[in-house]
Protein backbone atom coordinates (compact mmCIF):
# COMPACT_ATOMS: atom_id res chain seq x y z
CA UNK A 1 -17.76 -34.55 -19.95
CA UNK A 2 -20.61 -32.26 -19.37
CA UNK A 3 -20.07 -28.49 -17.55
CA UNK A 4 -22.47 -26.91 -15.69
CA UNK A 5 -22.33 -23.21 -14.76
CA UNK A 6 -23.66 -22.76 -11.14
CA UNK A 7 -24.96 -19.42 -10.20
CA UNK A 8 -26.72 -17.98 -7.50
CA UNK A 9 -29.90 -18.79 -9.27
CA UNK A 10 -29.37 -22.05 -8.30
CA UNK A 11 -28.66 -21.79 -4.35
CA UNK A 12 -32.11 -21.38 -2.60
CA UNK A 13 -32.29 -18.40 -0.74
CA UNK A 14 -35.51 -19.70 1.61
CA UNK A 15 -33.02 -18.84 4.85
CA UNK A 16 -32.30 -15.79 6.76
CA UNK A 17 -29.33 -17.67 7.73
CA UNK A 18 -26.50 -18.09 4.89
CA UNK A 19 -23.86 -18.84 7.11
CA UNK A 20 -22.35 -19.87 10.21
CA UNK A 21 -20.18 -17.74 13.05
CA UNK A 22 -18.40 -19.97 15.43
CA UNK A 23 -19.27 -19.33 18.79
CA UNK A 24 -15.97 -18.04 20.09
CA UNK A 25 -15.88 -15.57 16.52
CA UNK A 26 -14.66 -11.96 17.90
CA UNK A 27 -17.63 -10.37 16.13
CA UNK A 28 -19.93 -11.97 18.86
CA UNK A 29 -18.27 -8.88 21.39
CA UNK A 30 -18.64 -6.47 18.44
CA UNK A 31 -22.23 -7.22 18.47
CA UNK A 32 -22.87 -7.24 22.39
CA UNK A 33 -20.88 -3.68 22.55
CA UNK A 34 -22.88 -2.42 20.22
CA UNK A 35 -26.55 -2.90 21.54
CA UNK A 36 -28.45 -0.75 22.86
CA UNK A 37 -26.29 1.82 22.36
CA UNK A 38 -23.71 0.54 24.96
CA UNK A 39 -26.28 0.90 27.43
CA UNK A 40 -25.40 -2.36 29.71
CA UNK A 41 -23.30 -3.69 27.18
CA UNK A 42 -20.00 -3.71 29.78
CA UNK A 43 -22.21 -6.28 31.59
CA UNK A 44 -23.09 -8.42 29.29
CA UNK A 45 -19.62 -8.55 27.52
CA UNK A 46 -18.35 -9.85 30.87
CA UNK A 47 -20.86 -12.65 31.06
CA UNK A 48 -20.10 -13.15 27.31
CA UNK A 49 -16.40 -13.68 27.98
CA UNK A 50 -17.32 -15.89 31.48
CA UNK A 51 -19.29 -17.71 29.48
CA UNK A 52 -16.57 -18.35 26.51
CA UNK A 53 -13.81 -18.75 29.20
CA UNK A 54 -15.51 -21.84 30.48
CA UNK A 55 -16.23 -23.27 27.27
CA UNK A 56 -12.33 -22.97 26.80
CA UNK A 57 -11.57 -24.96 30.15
CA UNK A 58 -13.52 -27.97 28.48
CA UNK A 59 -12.04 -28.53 25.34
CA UNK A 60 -7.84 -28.85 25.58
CA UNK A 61 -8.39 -31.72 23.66
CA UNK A 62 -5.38 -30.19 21.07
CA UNK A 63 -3.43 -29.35 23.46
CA UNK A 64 -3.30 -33.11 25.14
CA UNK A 65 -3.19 -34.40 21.36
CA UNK A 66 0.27 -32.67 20.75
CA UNK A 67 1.44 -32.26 24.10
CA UNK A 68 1.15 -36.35 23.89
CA UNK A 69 2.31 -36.29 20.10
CA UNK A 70 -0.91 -38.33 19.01
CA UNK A 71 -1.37 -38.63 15.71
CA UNK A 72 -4.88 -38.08 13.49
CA UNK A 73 -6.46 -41.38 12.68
CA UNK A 74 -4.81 -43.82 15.58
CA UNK A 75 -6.42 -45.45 18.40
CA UNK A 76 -5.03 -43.28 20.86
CA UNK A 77 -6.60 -40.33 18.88
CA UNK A 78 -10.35 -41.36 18.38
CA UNK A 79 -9.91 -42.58 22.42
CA UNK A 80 -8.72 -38.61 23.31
CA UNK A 81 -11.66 -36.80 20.64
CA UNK A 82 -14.54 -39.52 20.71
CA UNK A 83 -14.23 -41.45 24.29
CA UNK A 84 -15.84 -40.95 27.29
């Protein structure tokens, strides 16, 4: 079997981006408090959180899933995450 060593000479660094923050990730506040040298920032940390707290509403999906005790894979489960 053949090894390969993979360093970061082999990752293509053509993005600004190298990784991803879920939405609801704390440091999304951090960021928001610290603008502008917390000049408005009490404002637009309370439409931040609004804004997450409605997101939330939507998507109990989990909650149904054990509340109901359905399982990963079944028909019941695919019908909760994937149907309309």
């Amino acid at each position: 079997m053949k090894q390969y060593r993979i360093d970061s000479s082999n990752i293509p660094q053509d993005s600004d981006d190298d990784c991803y923050l879920a939405p609801d990730d704390p440091v999304h506040e951090l960021k928001i408090a610290a603008s502008l040298g917390g000049l408005g920032a009490a404002e637009r940390l309370a439409n931040y959180r609004a804004q997450q707290a409605t997101l939330a509403v939507g998507s109990n999906k989990g909650q149904t899933q054990r509340e109901q005790s359905i399982k990963p894979g079944t028909k019941e489960w695919f019908q909760l995450w994937f149907g309309q």
